[in-house]
Protein backbone atom coordinates (compact mmCIF):
# COMPACT_ATOMS: atom_id res chain seq x y z
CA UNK A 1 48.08 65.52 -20.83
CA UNK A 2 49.69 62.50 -19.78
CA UNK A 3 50.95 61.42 -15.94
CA UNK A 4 55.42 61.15 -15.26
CA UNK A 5 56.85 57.75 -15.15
CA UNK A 6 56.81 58.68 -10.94
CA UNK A 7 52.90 58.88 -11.33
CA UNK A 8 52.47 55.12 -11.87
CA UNK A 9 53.67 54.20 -8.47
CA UNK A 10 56.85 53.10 -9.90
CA UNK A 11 58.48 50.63 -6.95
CA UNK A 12 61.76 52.81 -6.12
CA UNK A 13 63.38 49.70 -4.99
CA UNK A 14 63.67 48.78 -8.63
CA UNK A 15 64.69 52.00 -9.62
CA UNK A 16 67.64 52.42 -6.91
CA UNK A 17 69.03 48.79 -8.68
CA UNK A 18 68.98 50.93 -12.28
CA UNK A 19 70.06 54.10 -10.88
CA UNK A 20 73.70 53.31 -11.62
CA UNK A 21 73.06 52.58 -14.91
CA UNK A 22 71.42 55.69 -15.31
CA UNK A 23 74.58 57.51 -14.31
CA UNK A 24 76.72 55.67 -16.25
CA UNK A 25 75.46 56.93 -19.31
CA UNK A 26 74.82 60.25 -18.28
CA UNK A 27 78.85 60.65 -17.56
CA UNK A 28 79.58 58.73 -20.72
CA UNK A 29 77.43 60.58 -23.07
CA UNK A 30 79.61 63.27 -25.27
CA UNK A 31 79.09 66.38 -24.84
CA UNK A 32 79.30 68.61 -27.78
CA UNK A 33 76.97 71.24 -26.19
CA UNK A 34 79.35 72.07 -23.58
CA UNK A 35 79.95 75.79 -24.78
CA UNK A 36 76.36 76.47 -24.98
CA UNK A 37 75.37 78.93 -22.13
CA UNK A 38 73.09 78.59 -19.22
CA UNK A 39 72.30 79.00 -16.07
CA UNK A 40 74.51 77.51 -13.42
CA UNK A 41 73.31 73.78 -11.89
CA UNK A 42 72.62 74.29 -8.48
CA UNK A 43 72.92 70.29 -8.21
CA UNK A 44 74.82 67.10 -9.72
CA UNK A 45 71.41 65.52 -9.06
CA UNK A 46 68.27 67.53 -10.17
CA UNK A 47 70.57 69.70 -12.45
CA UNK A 48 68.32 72.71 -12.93
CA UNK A 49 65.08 70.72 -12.91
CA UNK A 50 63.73 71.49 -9.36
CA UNK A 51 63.86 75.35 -10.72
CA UNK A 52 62.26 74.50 -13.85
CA UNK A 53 59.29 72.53 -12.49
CA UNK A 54 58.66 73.37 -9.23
CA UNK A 55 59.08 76.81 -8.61
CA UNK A 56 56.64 78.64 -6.27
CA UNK A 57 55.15 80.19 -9.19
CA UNK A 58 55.66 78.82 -12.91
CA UNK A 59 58.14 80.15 -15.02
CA UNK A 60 60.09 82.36 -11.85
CA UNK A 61 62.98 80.53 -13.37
CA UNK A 62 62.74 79.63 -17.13
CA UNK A 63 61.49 83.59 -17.82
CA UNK A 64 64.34 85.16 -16.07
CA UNK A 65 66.64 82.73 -18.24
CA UNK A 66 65.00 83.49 -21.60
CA UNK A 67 65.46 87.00 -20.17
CA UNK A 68 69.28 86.33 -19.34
CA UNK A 69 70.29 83.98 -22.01
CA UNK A 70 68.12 84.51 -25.09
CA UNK A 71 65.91 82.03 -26.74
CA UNK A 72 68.36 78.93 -27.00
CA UNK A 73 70.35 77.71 -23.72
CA UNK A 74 71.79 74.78 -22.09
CA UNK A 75 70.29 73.65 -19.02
CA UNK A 76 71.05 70.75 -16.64
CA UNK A 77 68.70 67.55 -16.22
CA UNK A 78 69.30 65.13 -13.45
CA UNK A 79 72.76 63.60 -13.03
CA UNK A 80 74.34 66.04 -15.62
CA UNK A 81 72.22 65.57 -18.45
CA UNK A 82 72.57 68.28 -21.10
CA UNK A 83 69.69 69.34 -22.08
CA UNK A 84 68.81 72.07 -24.72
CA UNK A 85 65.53 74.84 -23.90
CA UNK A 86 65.01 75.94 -26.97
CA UNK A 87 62.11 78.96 -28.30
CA UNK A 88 63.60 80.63 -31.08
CA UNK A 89 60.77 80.32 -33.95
CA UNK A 90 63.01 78.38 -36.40
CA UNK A 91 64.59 75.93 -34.71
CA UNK A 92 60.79 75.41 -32.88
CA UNK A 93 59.37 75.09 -36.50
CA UNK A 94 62.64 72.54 -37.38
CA UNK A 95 62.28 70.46 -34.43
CA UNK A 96 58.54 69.58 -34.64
CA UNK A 97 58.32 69.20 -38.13
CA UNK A 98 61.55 66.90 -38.20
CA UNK A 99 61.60 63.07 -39.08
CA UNK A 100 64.72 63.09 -36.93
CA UNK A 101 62.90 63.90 -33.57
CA UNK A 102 60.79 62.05 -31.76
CA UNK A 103 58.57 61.74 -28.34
CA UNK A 104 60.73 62.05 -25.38
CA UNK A 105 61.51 58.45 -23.59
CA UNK A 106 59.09 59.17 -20.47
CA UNK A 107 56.33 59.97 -22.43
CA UNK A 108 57.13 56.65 -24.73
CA UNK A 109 56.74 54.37 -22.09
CA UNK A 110 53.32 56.15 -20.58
CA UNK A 111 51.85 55.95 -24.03
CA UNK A 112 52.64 52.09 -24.01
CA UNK A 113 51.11 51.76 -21.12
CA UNK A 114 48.43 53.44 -21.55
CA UNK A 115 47.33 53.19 -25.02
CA UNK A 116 46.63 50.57 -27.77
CA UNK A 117 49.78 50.72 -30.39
CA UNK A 118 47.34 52.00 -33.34
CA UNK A 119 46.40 54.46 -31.34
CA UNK A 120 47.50 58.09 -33.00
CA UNK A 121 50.08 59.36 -30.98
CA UNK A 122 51.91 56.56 -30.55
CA UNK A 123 51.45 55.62 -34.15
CA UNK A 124 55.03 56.22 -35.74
CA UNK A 125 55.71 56.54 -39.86
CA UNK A 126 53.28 55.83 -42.67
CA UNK A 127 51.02 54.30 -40.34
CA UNK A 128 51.06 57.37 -38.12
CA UNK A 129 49.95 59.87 -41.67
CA UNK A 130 47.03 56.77 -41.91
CA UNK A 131 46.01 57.29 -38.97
CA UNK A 132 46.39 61.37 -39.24
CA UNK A 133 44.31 61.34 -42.63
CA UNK A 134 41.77 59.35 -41.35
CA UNK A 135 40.91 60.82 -38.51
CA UNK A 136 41.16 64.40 -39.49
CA UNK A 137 37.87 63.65 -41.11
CA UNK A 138 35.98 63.98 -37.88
CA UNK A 139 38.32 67.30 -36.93
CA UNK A 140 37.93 69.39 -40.12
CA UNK A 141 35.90 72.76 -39.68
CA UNK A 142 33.14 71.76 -40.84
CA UNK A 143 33.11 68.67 -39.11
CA UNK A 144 33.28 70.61 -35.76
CA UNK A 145 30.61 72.94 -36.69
CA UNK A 146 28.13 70.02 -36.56
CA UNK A 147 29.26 69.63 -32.75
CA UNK A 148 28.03 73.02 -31.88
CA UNK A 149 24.98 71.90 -30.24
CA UNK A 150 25.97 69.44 -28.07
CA UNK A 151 28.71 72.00 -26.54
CA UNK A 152 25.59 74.04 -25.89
CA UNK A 153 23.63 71.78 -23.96
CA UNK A 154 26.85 70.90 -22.30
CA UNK A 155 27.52 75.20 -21.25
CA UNK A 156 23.75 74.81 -20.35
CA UNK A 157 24.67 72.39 -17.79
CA UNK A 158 27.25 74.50 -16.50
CA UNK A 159 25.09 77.46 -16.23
CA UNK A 160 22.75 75.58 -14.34
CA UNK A 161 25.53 74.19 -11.63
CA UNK A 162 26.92 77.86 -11.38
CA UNK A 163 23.07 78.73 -10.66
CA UNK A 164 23.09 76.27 -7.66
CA UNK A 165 26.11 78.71 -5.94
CA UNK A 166 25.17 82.26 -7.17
CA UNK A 167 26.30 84.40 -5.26
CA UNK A 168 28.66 82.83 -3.11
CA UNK A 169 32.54 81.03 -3.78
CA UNK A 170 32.12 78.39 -6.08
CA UNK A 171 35.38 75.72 -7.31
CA UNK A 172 35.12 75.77 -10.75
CA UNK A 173 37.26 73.19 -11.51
CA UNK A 174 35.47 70.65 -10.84
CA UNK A 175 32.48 71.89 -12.75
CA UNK A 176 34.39 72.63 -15.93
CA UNK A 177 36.63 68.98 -15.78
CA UNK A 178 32.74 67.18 -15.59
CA UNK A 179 31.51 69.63 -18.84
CA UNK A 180 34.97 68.95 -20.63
CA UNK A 181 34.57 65.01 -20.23
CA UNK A 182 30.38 65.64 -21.17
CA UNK A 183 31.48 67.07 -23.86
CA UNK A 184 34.55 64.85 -24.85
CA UNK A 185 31.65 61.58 -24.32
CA UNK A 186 28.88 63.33 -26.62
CA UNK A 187 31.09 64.67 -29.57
CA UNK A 188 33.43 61.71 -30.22
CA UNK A 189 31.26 58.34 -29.17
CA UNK A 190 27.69 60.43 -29.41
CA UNK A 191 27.26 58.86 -25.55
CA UNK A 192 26.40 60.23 -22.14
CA UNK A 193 28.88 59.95 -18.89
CA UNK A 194 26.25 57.97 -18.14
CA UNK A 195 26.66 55.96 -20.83
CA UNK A 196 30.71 55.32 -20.10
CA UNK A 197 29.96 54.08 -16.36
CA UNK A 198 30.71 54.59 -12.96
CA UNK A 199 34.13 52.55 -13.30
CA UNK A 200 35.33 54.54 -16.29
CA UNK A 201 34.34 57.72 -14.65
CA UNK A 202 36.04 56.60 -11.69
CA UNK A 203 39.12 55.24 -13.34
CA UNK A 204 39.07 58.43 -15.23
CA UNK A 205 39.14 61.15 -12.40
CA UNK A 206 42.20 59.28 -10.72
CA UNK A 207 44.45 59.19 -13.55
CA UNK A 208 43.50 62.69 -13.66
CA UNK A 209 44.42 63.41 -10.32
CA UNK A 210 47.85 60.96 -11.10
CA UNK A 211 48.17 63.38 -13.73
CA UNK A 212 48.82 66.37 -12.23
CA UNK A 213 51.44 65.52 -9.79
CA UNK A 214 54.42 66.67 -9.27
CA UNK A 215 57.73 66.58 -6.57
CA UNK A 216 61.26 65.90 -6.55
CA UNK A 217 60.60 62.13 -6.11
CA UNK A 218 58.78 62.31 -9.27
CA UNK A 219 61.37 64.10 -10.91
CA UNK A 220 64.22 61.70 -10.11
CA UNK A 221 61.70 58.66 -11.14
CA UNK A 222 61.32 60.13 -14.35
CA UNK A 223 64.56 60.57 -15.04
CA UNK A 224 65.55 57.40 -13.99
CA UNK A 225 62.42 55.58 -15.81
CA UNK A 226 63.57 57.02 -18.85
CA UNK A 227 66.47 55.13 -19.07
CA UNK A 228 65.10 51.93 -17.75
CA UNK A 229 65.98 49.08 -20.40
CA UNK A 230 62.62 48.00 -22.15
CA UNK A 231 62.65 44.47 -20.45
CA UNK A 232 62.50 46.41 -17.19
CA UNK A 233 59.76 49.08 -18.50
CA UNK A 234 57.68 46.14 -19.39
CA UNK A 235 58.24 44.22 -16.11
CA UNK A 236 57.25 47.42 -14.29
CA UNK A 237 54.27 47.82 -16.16
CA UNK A 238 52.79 45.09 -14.09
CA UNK A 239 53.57 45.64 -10.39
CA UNK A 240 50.21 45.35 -8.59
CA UNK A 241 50.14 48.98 -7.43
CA UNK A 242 46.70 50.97 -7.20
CA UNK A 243 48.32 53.60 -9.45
CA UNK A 244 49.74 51.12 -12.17
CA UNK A 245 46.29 49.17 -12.07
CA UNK A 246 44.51 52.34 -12.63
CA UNK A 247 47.02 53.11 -15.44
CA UNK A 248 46.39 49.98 -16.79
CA UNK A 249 42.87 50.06 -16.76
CA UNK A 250 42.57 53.41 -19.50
CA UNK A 251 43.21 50.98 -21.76
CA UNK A 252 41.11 48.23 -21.37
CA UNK A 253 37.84 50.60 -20.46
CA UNK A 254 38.49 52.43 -23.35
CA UNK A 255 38.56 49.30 -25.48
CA UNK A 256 35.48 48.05 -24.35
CA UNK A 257 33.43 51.53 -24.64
CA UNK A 258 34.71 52.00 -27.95
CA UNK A 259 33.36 48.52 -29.22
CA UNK A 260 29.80 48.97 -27.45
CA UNK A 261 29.85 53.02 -29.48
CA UNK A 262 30.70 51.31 -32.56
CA UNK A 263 28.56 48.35 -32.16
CA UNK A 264 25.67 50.66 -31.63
CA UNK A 265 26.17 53.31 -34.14
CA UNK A 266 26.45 50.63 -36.80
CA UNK A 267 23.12 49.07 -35.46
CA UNK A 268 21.32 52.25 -35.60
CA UNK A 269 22.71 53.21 -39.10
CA UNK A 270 21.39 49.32 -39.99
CA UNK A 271 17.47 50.79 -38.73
CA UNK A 272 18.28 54.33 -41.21
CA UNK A 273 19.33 56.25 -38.48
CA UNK A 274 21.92 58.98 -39.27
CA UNK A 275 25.42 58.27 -37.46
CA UNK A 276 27.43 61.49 -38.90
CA UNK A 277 26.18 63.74 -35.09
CA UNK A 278 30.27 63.05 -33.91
CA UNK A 279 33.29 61.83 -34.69
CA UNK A 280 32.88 58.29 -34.08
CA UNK A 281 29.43 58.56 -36.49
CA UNK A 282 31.51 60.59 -38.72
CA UNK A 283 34.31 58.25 -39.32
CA UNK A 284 32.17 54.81 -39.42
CA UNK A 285 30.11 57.28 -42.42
CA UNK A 286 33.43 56.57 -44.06
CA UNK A 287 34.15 53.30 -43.08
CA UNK A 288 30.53 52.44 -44.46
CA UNK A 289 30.83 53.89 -47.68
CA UNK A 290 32.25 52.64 -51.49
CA UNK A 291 35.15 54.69 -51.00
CA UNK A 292 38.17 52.99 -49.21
CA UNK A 293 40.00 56.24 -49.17
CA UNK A 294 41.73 57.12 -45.66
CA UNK A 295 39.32 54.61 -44.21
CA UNK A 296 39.62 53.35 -40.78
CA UNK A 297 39.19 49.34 -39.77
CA UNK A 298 36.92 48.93 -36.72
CA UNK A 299 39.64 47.56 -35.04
CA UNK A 300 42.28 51.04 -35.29
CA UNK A 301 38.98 53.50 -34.39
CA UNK A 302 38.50 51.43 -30.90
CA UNK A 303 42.66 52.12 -30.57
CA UNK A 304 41.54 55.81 -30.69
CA UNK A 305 39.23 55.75 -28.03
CA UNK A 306 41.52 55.99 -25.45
CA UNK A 307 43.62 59.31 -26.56
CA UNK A 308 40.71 61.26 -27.80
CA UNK A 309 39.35 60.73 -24.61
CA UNK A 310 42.40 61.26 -22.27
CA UNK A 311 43.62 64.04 -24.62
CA UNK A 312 40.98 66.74 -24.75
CA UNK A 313 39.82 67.05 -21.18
CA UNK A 314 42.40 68.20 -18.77
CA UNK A 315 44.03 70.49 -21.37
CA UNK A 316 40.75 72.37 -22.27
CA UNK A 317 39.53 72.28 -18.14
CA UNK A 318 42.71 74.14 -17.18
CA UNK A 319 42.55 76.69 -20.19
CA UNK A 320 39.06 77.61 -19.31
CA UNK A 321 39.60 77.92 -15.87
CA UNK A 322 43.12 80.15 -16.33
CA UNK A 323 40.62 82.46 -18.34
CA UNK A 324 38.26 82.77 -15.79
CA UNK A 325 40.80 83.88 -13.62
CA UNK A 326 41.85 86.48 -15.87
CA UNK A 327 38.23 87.64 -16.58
CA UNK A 328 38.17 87.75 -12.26
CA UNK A 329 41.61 89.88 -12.76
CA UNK A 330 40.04 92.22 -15.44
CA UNK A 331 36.92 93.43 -14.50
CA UNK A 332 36.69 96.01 -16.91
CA UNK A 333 37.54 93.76 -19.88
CA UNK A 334 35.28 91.38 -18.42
CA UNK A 335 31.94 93.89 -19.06
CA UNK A 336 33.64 94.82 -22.60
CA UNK A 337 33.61 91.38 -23.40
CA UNK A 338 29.91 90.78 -22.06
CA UNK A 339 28.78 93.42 -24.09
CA UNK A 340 29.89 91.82 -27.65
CA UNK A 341 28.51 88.84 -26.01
CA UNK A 342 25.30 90.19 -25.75
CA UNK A 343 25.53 92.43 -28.70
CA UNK A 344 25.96 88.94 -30.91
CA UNK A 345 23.71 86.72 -29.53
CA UNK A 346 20.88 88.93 -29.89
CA UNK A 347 21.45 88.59 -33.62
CA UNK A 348 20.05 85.86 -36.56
CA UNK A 349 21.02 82.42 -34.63
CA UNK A 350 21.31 81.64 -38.61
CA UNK A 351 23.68 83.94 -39.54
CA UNK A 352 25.64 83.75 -36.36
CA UNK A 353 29.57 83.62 -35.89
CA UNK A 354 31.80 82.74 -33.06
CA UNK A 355 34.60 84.12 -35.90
CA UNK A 356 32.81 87.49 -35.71
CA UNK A 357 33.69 88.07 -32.15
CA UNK A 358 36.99 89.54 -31.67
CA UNK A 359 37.44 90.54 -28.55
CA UNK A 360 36.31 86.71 -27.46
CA UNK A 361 38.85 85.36 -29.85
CA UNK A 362 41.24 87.72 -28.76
CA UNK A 363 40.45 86.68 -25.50
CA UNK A 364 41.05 83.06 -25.91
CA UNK A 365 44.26 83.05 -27.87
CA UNK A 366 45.96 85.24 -25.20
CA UNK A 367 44.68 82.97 -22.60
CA UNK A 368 46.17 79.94 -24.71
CA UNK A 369 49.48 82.00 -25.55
CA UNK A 370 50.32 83.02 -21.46
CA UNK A 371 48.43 79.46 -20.63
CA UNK A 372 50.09 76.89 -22.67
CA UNK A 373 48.71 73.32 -22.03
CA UNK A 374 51.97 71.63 -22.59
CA UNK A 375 54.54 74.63 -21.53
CA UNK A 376 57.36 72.39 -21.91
CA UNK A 377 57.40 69.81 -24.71
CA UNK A 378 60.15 66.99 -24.47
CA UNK A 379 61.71 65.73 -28.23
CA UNK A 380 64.97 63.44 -28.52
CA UNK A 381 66.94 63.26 -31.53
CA UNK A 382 66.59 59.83 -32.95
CA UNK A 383 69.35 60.92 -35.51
CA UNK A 384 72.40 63.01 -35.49
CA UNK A 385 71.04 66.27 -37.20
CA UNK A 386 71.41 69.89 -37.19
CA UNK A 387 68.72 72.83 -35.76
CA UNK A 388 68.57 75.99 -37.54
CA UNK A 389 68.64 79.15 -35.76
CA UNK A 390 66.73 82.47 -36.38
CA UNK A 391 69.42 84.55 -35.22
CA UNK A 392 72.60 83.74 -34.29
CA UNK A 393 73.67 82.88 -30.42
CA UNK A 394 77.57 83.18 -28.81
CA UNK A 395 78.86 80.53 -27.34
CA UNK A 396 81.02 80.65 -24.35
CA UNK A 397 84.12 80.86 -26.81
CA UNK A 398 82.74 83.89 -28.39
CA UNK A 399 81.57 81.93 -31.89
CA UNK A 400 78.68 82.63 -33.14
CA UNK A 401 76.40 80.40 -33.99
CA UNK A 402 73.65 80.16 -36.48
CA UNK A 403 72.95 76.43 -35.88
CA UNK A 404 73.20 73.74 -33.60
CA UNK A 405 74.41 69.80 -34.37
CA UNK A 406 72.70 67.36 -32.20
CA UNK A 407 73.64 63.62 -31.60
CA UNK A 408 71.24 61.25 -31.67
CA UNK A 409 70.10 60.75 -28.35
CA UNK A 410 69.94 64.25 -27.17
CA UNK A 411 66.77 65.58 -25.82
CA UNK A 412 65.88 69.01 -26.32
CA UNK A 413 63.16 71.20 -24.43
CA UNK A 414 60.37 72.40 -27.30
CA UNK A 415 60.06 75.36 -24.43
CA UNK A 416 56.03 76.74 -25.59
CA UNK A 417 55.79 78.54 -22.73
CA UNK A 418 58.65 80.91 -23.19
CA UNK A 419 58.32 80.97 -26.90
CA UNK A 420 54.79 82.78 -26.07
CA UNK A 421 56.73 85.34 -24.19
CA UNK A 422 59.00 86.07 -26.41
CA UNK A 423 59.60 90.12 -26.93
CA UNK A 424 59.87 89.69 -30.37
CA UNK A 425 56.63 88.40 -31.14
CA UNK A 426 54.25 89.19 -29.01
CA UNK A 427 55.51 92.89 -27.74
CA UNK A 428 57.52 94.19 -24.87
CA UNK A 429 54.85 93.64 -22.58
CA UNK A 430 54.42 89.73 -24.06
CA UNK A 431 54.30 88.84 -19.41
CA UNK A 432 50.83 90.78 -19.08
CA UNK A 433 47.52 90.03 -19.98
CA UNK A 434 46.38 92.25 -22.70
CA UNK A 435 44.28 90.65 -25.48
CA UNK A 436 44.22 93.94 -27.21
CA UNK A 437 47.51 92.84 -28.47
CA UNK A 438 45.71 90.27 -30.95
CA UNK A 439 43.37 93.41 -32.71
CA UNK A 440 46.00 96.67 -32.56
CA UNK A 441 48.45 94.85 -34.33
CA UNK A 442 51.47 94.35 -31.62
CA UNK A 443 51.58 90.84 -32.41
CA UNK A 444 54.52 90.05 -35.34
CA UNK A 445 52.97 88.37 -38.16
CA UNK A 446 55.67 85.78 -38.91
CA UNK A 447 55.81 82.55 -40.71
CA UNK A 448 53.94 80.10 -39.04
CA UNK A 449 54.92 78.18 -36.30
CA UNK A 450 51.60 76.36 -35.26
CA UNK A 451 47.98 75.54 -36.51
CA UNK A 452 46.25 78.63 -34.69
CA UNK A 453 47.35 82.06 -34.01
CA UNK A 454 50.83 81.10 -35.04
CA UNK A 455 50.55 79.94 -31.22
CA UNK A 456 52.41 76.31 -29.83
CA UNK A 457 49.64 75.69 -27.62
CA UNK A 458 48.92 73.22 -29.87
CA UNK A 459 52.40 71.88 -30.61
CA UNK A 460 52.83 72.23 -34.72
CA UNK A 461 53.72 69.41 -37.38
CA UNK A 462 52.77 66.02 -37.76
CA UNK A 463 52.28 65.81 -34.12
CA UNK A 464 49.87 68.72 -33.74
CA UNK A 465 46.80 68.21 -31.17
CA UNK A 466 44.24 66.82 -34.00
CA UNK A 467 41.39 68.59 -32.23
CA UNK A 468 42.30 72.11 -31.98
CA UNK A 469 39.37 73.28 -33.72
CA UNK A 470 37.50 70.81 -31.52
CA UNK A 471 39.10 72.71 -28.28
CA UNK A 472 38.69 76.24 -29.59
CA UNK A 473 35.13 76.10 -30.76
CA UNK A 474 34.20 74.31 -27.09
CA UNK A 475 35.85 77.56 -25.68
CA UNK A 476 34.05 79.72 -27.50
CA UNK A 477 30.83 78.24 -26.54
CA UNK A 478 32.29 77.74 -23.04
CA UNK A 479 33.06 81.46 -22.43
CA UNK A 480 30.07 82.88 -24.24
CA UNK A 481 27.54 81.23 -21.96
CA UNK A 482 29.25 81.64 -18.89
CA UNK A 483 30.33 85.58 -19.19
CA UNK A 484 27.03 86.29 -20.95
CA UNK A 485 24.99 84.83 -17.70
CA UNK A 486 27.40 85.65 -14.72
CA UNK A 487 29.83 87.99 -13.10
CA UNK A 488 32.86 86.67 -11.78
CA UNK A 489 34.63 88.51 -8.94
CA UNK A 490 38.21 87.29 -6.84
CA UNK A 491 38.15 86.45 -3.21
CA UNK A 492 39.59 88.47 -0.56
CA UNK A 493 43.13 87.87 0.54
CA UNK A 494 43.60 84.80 -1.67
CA UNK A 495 46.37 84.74 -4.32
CA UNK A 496 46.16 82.32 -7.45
CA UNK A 497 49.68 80.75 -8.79
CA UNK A 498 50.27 78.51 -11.89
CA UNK A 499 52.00 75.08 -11.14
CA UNK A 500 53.03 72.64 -13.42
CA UNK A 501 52.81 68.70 -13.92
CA UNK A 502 52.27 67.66 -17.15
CA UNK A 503 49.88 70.62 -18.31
CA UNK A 504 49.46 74.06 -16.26
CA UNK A 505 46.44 74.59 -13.73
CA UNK A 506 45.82 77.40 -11.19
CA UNK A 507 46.28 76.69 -7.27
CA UNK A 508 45.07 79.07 -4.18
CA UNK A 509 47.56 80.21 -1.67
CA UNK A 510 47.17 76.96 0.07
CA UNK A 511 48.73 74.99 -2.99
CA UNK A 512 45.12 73.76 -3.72
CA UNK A 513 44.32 72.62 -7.48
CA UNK A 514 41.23 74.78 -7.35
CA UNK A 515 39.62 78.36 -8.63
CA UNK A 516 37.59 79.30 -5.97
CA UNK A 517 35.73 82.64 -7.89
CA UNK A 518 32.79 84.89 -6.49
CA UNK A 519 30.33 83.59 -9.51
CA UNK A 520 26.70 85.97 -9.58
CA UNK A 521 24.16 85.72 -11.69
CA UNK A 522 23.26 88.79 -13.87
């Protein structure tokens, strides 16, 4: 996930000269959404945003709202802004599939900053399905099958930290965000953290940190950033801040480390050495053969470095880590889980199937449905349009309504999170942890709504996360090793919560991004 506009160190001098700007077109925007209901704004200035994303615990808000109002509602951004939170399934499905919505404005400007403009999520039209067909080469299933073994010797390496604390408290963040980025390094560039260097590294574990804050300053810069004329955005970009310089600097390490991977895959293929061991290797296969279908130049697969390195490693850290909490929670389904473990591992390595598991895939996709990376998902209308509904909603007027017409310009909340908890799909218990949900049938089999589980954790469309097979399969391995080797128990007195900037991650009672577990070997 990507950092807010507030993130960059944004000079708020600047933004105080813009702010009336801002306002002006938040008063003079029409509002044809008016008789939508919602919850009241408790402020002119945050709106309802201060409830929505920073509440002491994630979601004390948004749930009781889906509870109150149903799956489509109006809610306030800052200085009036209407803004739609939206997790009925069809107008979900509508939204992300639509040519007439795009990226919301503050996450526009941070991929400009950050990002060459080949690069595949900023990528926009034909040259955005290019990009899509080209690189799903490296992502298909068998493709990711081939990167089973280096997520093995990457779990290895985790087993072996969580050896160094048995028996004691151990952080696991840290040690799962240094696996994730092994693992990130080994299966797309076929390269070491080593290999990347101490200033990428570096670089890499700041932005991270930028990443995943979060405040009410941050939530007024954002909201004021989004609005900022694109002379100013582009001025802005180049204040001499540490943050903005940091910022800056994803995209020109990237660049370089994905000409020296290239450069020396292409050398080694040159000697008969095989390149197709990652994606990278995988892609230049392409690029080197007669066929110039859905071929990449050199040129666009450097512009990829950047997001398929940014992209996969906070996202899959904070997913592992939220279901090693819930493993802590759950003893019991900890040991019944540890026992299919064990049961299919001691099998034919040959014949063996992470597919085969179910209660680890059950596992993982109710981890990713109560643990969405990207809970709330911002899209603006670049066109006047219309979303369907699944079932009809009254307005304050007493109409009903079975759709809703947007102007262009309106930005509307693709709300994951509570589309995960909806009653309707997932059971009347969809709040609690129960992964026997995904084998006893509770869950609704429905049309389709995204690539895996008929889950949002990774978004849906043209815009889907490209690696989800990449993320699920590293899970797999990830959670086999660990539960198979280790026992993981809750401190005393300490209470876990789920906070939100840009993705979800776990924090103690001290409002420290950390998962301090009791970790023993078996």
């Amino acid at each position: 996930m990507l950092p807010g506009l507030a993130s960059y160190g944004v000079n708020y001098a600047t933004i105080l000269v813009v702010a009336g700007l801002v306002i002006y077109f938040a008063l003079h925007r029409r509002n044809n959404l008016r008789n939508i209901p919602g919850p009241p704004s408790p402020s002119w200035t945050f709106g309802n945003m201060l409830q929505l994303l920073l509440p002491p615990q994630y979601g004390d808000y948004e749930f009781t709202w889906l509870k109150e109002f149903g799956p489509v509602y109006l809610v306030k951004g800052c200085f009036g802004q209407n803004r739609l939170m939206i997790s009925d399934p069809l107008a979900l499905q509508s939204i992300l599939n639509s040519p007439y919505f795009g990226h919301g404005p503050t996450l526009e400007n941070v991929m400009n900053l950050m990002f060459d403009q080949n690069a595949v999520m900023a990528a926009k039209s034909e040259t955005h399905r290019h990009l899509r067909a080209s690189l799903n080469t490296g992502f298909t299933s068998s493709a990711v099958r081939q990167y089973r073994p280096i997520f093995d010797r990457v779990a290895q390496k985790i087993t072996e930290d969580l050896d160094e604390c048995s028996g004691s408290l151990a952080d696991l963040c840290p040690i799962l965000s240094h696996a994730t980025l092994s693992a990130i390094s080994e299966a797309v560039l076929g390269c070491s953290i080593d290999d990347l260097g101490e200033e990428f590294v570096i670089n890499n574990d700041r932005v991270m940190t930028l990443s995943a804050s979060q405040s009410s300053s941050h939530i007024i810069a954002d909201a004021i950033g989004s609005r900022l004329p694109k002379l100013v955005w582009r001025a802005a970009m180049r204040l001499p801040t540490a943050a903005f310089k940091d910022l800056r600097a994803v995209k020109s390490l990237a660049t370089r480390i994905g000409k020296e991977a290239i450069a020396k895959k292409l050398a080694a293929v040159e000697q008969g050495a095989s390149a197709k061991t990652d994606v990278f290797g995988m892609l230049l296969d392409t690029y080197q053969s007669d066929s110039k279908r859905n071929v990449l130049t050199k040129e666009e697969l450097v512009a990829q470095t950047g997001i398929l390195m940014v992209g996969g490693q906070d996202t899959v850290t904070n997913t592992v880590a939220f279901g090693f909490l819930e493993l802590a929670r759950h003893p019991e389904f900890q040991r019944e889980l540890r026992a299919e473990i064990h049961a299919s591992l001691c099998g034919p390595s040959q014949t063996f199937s992470y597919e085969s598991m179910p209660l680890l895939n059950a596992f993982i996709k109710e981890t990713l449905r109560l643990y969405p990376t990207g809970p709330l998902v911002e899209r603006v209308a670049v066109h006047e349009t219309v979303i369907p509904l699944s079932k009809s909603i009254k307005n304050s007027m007493g109409e009903l309504m079975n759709h809703i017409p947007v102007q262009k310009g309106q930005v509307v909340i693709v709300a994951t999170a509570s589309y995960q908890r909806l009653h309707s799909r997932w059971g009347e218990d969809a709040h609690q942890f129960r992964p026997s949900r995904w084998i006893d049938g509770t869950v609704m089999q429905g049309q389709a709504v995204g690539p895996y589980a008929n889950l949002l954790s990774f978004l849906g469309g043209p815009r889907m996360c490209l690696g989800w097979r990449f993320a699920i399969l590293e899970m797999q391995v990830f959670f086999s090793e660990v539960v198979g080797k280790f026992s993981l128990s809750l401190p005393e007195g300490d209470r876990f919560s789920t906070r939100y900037a840009n993705t979800l991650f776990p924090v103690t009672s001290s409002g420290e991004r950390a998962l301090p577990l009791y970790v023993t070997r078996l």
